[in-house]
C-alpha atoms as a PDB file:
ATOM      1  CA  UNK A   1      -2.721 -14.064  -1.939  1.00  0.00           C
ATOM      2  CA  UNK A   2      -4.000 -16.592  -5.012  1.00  0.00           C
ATOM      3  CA  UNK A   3      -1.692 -15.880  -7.886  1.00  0.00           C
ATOM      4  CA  UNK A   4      -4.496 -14.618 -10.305  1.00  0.00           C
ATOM      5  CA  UNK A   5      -5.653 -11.684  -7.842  1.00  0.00           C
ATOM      6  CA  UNK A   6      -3.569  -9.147  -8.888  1.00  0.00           C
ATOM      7  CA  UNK A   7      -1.088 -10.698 -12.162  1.00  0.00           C
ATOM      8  CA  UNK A   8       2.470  -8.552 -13.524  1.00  0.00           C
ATOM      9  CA  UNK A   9       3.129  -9.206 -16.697  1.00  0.00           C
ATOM     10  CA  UNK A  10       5.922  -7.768 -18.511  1.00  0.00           C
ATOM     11  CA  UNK A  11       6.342  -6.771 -22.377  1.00  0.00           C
ATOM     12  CA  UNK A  12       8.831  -4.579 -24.526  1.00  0.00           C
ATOM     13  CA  UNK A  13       9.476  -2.304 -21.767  1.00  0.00           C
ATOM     14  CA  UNK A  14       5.964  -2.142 -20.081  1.00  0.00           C
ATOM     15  CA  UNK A  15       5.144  -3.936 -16.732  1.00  0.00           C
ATOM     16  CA  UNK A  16       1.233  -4.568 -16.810  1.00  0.00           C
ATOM     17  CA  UNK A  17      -0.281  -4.839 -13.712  1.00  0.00           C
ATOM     18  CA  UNK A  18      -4.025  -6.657 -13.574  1.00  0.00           C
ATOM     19  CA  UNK A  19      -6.116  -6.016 -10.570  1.00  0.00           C
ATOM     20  CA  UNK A  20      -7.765  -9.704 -11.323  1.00  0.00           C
ATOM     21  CA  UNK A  21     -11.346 -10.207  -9.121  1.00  0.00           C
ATOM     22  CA  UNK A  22     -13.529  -9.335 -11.595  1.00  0.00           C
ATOM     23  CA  UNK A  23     -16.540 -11.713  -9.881  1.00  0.00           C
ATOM     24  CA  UNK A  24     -16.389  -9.023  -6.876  1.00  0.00           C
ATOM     25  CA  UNK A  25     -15.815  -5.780  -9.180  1.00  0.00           C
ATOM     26  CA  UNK A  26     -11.757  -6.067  -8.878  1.00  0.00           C
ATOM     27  CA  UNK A  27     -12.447  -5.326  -4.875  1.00  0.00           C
ATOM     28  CA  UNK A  28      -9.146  -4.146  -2.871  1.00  0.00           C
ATOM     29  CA  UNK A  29      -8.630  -6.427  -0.187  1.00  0.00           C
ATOM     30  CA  UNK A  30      -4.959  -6.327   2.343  1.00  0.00           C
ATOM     31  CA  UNK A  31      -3.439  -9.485  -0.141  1.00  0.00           C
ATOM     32  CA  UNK A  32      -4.013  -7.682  -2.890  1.00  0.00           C
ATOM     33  CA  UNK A  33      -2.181  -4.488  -1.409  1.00  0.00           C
ATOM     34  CA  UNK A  34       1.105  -6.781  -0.618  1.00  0.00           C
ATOM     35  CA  UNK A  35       0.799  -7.982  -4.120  1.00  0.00           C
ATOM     36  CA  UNK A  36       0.877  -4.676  -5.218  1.00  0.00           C
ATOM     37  CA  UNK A  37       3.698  -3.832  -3.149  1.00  0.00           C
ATOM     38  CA  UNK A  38       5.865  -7.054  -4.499  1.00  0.00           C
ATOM     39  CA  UNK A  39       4.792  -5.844  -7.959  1.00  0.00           C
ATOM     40  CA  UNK A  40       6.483  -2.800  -7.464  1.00  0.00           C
ATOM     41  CA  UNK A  41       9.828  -4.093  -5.770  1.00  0.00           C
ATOM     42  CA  UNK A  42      10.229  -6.286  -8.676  1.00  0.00           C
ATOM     43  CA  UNK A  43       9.499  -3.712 -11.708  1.00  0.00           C
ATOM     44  CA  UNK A  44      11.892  -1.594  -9.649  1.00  0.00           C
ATOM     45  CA  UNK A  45      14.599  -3.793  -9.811  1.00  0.00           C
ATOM     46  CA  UNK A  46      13.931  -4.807 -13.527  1.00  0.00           C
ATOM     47  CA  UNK A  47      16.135  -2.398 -15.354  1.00  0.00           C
ATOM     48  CA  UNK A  48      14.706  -2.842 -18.522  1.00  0.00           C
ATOM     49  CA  UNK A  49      11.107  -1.446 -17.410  1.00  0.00           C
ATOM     50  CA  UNK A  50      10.198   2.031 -18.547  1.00  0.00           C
ATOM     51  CA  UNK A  51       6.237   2.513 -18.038  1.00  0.00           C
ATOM     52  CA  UNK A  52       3.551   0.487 -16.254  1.00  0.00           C
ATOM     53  CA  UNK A  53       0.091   0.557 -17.014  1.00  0.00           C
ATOM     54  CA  UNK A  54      -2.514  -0.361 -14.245  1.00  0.00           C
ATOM     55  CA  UNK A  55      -6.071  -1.752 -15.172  1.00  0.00           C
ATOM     56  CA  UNK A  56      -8.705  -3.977 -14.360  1.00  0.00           C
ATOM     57  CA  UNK A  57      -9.832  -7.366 -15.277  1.00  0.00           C
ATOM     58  CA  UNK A  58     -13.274  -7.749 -17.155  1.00  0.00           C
ATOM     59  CA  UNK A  59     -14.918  -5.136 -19.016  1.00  0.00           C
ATOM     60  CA  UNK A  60     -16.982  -3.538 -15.981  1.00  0.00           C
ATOM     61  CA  UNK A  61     -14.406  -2.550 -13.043  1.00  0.00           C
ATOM     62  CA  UNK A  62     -11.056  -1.053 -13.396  1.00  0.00           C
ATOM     63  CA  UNK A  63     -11.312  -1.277  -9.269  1.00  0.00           C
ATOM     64  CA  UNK A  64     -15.151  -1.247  -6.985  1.00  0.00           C
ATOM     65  CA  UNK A  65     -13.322   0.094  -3.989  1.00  0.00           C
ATOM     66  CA  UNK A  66     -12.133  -2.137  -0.910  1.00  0.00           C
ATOM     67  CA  UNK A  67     -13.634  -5.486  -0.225  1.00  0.00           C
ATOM     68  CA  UNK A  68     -16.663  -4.729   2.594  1.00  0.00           C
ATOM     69  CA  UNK A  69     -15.923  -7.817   4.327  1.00  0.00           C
ATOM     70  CA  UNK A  70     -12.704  -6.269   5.435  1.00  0.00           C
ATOM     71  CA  UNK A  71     -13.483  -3.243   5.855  1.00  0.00           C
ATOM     72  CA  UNK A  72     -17.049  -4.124   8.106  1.00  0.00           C
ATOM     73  CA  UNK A  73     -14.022  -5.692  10.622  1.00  0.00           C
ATOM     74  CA  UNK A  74     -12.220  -2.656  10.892  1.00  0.00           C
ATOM     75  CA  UNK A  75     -11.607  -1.247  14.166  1.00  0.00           C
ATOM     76  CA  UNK A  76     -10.156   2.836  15.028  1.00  0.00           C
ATOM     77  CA  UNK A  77      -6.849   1.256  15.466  1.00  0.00           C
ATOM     78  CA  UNK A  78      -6.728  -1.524  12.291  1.00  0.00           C
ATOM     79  CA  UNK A  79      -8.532   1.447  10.349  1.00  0.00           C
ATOM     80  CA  UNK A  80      -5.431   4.165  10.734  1.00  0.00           C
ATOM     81  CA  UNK A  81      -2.793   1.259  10.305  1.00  0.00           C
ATOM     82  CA  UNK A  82      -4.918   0.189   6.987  1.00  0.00           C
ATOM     83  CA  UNK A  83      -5.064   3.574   6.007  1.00  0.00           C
ATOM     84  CA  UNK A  84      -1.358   4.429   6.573  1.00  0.00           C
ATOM     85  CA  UNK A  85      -0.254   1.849   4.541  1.00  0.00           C
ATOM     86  CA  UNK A  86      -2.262   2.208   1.500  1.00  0.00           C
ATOM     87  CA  UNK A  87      -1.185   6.033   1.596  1.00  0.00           C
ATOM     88  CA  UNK A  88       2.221   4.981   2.256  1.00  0.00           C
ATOM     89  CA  UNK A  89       1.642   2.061  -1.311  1.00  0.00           C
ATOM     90  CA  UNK A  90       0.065   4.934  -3.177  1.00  0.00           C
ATOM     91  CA  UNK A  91       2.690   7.319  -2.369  1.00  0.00           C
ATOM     92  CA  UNK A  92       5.405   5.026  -3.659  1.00  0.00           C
ATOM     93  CA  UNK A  93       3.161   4.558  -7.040  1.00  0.00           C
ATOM     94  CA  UNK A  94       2.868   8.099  -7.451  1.00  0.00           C
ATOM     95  CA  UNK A  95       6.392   9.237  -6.665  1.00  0.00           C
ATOM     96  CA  UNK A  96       8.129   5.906  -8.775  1.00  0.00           C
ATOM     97  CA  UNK A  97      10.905   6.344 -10.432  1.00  0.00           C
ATOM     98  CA  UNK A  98       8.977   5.412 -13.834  1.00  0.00           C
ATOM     99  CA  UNK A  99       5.523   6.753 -14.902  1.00  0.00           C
ATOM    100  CA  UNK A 100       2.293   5.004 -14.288  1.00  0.00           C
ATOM    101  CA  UNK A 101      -1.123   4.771 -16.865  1.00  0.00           C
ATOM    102  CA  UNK A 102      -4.207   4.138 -15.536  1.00  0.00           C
ATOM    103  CA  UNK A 103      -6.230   2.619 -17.922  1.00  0.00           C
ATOM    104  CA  UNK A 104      -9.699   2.659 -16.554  1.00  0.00           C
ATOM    105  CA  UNK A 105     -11.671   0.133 -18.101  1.00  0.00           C
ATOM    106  CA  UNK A 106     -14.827   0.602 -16.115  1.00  0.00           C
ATOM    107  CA  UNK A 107     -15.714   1.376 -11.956  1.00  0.00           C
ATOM    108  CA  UNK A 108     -13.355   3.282 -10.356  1.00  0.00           C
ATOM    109  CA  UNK A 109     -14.879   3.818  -6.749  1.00  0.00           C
ATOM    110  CA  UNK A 110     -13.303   4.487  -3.707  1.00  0.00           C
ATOM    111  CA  UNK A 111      -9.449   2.886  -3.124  1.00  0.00           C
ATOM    112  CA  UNK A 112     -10.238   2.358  -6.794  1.00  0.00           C
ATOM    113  CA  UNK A 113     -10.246   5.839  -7.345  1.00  0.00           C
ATOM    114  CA  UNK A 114      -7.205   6.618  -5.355  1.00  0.00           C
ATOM    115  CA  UNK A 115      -5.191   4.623  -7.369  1.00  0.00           C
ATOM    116  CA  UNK A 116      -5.782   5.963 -10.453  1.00  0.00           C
ATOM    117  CA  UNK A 117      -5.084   9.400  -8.824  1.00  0.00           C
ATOM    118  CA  UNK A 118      -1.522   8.215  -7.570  1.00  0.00           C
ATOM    119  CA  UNK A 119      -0.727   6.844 -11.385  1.00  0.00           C
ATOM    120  CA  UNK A 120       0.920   9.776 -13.671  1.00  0.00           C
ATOM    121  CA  UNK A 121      -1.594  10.037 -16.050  1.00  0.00           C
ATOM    122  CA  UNK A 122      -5.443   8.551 -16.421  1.00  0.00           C
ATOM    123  CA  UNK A 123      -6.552   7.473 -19.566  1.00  0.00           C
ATOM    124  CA  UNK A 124     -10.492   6.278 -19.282  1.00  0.00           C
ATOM    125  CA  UNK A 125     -12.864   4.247 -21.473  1.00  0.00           C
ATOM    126  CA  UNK A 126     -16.018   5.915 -22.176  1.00  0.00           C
ATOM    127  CA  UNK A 127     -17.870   3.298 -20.157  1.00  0.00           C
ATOM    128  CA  UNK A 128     -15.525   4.587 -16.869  1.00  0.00           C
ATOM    129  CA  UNK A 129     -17.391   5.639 -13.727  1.00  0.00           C
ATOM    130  CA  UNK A 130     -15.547   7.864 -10.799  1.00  0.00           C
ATOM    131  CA  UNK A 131     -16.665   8.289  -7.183  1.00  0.00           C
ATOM    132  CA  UNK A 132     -15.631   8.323  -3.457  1.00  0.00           C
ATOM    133  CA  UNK A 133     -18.590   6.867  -2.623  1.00  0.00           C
ATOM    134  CA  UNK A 134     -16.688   6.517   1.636  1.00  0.00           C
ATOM    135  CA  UNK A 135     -19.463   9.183   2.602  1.00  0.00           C
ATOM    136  CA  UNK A 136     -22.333   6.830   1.847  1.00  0.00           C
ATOM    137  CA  UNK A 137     -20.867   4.259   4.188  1.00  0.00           C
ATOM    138  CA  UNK A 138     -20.597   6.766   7.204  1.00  0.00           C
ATOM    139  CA  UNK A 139     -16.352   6.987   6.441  1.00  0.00           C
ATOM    140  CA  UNK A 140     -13.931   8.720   4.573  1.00  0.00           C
ATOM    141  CA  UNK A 141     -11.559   8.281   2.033  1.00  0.00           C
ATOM    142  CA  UNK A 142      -8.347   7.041   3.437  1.00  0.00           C
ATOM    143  CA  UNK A 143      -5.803   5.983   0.497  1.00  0.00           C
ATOM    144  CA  UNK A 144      -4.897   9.903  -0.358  1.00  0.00           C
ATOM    145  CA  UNK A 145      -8.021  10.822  -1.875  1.00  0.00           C
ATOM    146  CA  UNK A 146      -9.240  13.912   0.306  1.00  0.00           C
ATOM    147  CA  UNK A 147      -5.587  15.176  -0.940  1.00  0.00           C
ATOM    148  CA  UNK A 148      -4.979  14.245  -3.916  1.00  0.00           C
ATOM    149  CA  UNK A 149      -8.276  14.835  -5.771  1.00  0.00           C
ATOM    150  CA  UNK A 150      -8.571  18.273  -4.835  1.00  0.00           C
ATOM    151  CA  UNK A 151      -5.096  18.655  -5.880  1.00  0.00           C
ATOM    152  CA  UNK A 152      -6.008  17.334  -9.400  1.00  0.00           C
ATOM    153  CA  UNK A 153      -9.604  18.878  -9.779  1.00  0.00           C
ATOM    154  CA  UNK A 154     -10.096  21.607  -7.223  1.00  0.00           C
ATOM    155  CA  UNK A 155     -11.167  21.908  -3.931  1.00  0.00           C
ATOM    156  CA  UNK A 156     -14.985  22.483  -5.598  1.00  0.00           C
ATOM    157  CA  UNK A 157     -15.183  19.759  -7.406  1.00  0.00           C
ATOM    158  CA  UNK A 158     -13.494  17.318  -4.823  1.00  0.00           C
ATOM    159  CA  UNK A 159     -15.997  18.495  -2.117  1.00  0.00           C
ATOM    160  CA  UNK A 160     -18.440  17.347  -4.748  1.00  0.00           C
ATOM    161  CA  UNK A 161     -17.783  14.104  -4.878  1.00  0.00           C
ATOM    162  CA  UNK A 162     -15.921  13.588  -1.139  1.00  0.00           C
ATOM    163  CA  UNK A 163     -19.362  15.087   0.575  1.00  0.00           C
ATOM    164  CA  UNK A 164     -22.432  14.146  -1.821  1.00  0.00           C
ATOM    165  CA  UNK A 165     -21.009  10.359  -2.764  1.00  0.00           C
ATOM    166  CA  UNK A 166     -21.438  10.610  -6.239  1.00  0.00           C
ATOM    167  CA  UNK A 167     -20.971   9.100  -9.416  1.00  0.00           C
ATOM    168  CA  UNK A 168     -19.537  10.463 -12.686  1.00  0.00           C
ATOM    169  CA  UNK A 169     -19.361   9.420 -16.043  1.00  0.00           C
ATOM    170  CA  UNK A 170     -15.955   9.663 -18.184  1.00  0.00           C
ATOM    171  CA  UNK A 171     -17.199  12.946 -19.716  1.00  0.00           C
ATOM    172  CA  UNK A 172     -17.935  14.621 -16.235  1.00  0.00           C
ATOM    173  CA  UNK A 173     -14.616  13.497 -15.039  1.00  0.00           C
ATOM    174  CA  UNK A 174     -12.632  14.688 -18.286  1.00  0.00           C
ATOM    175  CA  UNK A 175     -14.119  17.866 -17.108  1.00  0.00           C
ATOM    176  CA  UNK A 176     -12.828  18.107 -14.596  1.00  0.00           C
ATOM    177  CA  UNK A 177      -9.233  17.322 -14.846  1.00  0.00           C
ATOM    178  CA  UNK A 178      -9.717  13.721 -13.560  1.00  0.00           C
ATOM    179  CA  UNK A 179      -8.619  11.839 -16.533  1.00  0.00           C
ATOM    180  CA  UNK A 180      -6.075  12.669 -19.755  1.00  0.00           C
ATOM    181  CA  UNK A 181      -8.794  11.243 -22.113  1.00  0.00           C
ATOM    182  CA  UNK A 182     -11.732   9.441 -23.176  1.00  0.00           C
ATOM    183  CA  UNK A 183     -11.252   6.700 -25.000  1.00  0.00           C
ATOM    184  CA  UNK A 184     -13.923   4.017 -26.614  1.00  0.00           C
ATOM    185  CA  UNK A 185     -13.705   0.755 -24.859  1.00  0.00           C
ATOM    186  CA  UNK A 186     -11.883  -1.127 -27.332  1.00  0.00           C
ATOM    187  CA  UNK A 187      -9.131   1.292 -28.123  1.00  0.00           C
ATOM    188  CA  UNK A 188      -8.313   2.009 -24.067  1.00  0.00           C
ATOM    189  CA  UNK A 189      -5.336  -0.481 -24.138  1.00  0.00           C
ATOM    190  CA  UNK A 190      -3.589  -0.073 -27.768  1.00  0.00           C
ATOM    191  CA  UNK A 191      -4.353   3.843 -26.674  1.00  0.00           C
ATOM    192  CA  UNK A 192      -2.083   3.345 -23.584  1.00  0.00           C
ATOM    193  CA  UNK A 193       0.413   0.974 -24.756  1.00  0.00           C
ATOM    194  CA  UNK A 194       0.928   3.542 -27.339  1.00  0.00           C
ATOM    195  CA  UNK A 195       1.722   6.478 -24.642  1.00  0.00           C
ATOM    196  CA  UNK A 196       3.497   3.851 -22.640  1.00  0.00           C
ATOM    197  CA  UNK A 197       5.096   2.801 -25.780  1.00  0.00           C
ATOM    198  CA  UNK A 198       6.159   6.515 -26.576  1.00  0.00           C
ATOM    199  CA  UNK A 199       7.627   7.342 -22.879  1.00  0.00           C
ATOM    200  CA  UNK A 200       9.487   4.105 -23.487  1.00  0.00           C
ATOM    201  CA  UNK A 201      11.645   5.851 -26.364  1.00  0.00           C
ATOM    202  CA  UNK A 202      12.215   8.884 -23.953  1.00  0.00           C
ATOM    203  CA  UNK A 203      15.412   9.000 -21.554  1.00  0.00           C
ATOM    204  CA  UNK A 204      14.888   7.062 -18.700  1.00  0.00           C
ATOM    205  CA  UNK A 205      16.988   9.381 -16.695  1.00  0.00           C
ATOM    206  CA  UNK A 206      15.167  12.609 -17.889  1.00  0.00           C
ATOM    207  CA  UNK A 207      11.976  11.245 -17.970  1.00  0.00           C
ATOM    208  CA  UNK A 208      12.956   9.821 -13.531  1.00  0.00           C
ATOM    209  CA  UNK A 209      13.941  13.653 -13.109  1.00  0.00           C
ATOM    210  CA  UNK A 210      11.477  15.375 -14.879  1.00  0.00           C
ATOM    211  CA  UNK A 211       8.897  13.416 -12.624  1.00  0.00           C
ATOM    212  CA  UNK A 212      10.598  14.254  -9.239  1.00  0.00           C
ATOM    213  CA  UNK A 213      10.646  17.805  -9.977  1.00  0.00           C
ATOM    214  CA  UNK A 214       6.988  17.820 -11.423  1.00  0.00           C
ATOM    215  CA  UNK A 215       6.110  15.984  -7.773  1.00  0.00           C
ATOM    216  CA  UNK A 216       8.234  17.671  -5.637  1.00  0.00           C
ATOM    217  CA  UNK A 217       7.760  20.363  -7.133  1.00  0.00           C
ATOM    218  CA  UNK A 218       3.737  20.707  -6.449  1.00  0.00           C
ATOM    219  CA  UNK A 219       4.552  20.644  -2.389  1.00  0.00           C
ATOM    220  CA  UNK A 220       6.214  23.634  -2.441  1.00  0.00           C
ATOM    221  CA  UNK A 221       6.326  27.389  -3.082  1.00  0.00           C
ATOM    222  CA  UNK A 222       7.525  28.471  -6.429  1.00  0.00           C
ATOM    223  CA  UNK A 223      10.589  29.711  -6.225  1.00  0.00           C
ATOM    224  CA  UNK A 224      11.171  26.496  -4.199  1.00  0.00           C
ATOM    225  CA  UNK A 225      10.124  24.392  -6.719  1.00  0.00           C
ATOM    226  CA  UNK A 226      12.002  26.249  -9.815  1.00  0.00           C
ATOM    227  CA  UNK A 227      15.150  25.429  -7.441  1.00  0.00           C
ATOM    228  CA  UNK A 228      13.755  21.520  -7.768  1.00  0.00           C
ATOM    229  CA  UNK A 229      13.767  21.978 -11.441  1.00  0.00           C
ATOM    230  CA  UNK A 230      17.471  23.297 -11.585  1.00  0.00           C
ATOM    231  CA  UNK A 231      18.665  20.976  -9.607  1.00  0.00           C
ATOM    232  CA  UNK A 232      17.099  18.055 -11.587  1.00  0.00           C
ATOM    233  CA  UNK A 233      18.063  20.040 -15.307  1.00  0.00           C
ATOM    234  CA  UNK A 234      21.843  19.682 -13.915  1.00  0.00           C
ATOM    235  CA  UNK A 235      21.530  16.154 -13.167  1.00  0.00           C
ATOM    236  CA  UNK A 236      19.979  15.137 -16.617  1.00  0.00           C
ATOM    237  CA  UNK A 237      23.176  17.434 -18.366  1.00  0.00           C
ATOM    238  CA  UNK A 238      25.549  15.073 -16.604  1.00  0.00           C
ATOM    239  CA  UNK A 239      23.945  11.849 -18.101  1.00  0.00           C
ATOM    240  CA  UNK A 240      25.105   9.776 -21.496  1.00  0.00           C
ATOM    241  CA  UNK A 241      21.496  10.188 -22.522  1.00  0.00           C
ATOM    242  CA  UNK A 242      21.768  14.422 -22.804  1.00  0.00           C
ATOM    243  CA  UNK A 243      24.347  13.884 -25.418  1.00  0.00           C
ATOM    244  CA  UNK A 244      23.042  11.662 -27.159  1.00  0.00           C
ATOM    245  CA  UNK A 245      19.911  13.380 -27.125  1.00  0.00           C
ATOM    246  CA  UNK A 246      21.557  16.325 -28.421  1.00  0.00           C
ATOM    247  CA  UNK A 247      24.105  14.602 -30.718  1.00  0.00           C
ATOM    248  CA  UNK A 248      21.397  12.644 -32.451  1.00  0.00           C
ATOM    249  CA  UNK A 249      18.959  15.853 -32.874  1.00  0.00           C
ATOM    250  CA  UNK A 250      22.433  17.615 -34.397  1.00  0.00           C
ATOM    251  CA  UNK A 251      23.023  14.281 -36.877  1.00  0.00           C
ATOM    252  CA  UNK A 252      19.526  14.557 -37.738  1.00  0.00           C
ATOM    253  CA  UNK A 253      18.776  10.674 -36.237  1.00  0.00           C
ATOM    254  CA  UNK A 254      16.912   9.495 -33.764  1.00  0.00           C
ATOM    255  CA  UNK A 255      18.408   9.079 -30.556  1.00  0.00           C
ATOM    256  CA  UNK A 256      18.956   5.581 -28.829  1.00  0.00           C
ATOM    257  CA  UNK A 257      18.821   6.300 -25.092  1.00  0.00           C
ATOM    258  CA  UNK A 258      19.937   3.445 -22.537  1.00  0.00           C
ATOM    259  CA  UNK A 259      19.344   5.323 -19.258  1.00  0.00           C
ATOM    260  CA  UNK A 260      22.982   6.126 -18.195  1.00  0.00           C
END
């Protein structure tokens, strides 16, 4: 993969990652995936990483979709392997042990879309477009979309744009439950390095727990997943960070948490 595909950068606490081919709309091709996977390993093993915001380079794509050339080649068996693996990326994204921001600075189309559903939250310039546009090509979606966006909007709405192909504006999608908020163009990054900036303050250890039971906790029953949530409570009660939490809020400071 060239370097300047897909770029990690690293700052206070937040891991940026750049999908970086803005002359073919940020396009998803299989070296950008493995760069995306390496991203990960290494934010995962930097301990000093609390939140890490995806976007896109340029001002038109956050990500087009995957790269046609690639995908014209694809064959039944190279097709389930591709898809496998991008579930299996996306997975990891969504289920990290730190939160993800989506900051979706323009198209968001296909694989595209997928990965801004796998990030925690979705924060979207007003310029943003949304689709799983698969249908008009005579496919699918295969990164997680036909479960995840129903999932996140309904199975109405996800039919919607899964069967017809189409495109919506920030405002549609806003509607309906696709993104956190609308943002003008030039205020989408300070908007999420401020949330990123925010969850970096938080307990590293509540904030890890408080997403697996949040995760876990939307595959199962209820009663299932209120077990999840005990479980994970019980955890965060035997960690430094709970009392300091609760030592600082009784000293009437603000708490310094260092994730142990």
């Amino acid at each position: 993969m060239a370097k300047s595909e897909l770029i990690l950068e690293k700052d206070g606490g937040i891991a940026f990652i750049t999908f970086n081919r803005p002359e073919v709309h940020n396009a998803l091709n299989n070296a950008m995936v493995e760069g995306l996977s390496r991203a990960l390993d290494e934010i995962e093993e930097d301990g000093d990483i609390r939140c890490l915001i995806l976007t896109g380079a340029g001002e038109k794509s956050f990500l087009s979709g995957s790269d046609i050339t690639e995908l014209s080649k694809r064959t039944t068996l190279t097709g389930v392997e591709a898809s496998q693996k991008r579930q299996a990326l996306l997975s990891r994204l969504e289920n990290f042990h730190l939160p993800s921001i989506a900051a979706i600075n323009g198209y968001a189309f296909g694989v595209g879309c997928e990965i801004a559903l796998a990030c925690t939250m979705r924060l979207a310039s007003s310029k943003a477009k949304f689709g799983q546009l698969e249908i008009n090509l005579g496919i699918i979606p295969g990164g997680g979309g036909t479960q995840r966006l129903p999932r996140l909007v309904g199975k109405a709405n996800a039919a919607e744009l899964i069967l017809l192909g189409k495109v919506v504006d920030a405002e549609e999608a806003y509607r309906m439950g696709l993104v956190n908020r609308v943002i003008v163009p030039e205020e989408l990054m300070p908007e999420c390095r401020q949330w990123a900036e925010t969850i970096a303050e938080k307990s590293p250890v509540a904030i890890k727990y408080a997403l697996r039971a949040v995760n876990q906790g939307l595959e199962v029953d209820l009663a299932s997943g209120l077990k999840i949530e005990s479980l994970c409570i019980g955890v965060c009660f035997a960690s430094e960070d709970s009392r300091e939490g609760l030592n600082a809020f009784l000293e009437k400071r603000k708490p310094s948490f260092k994730g142990e």
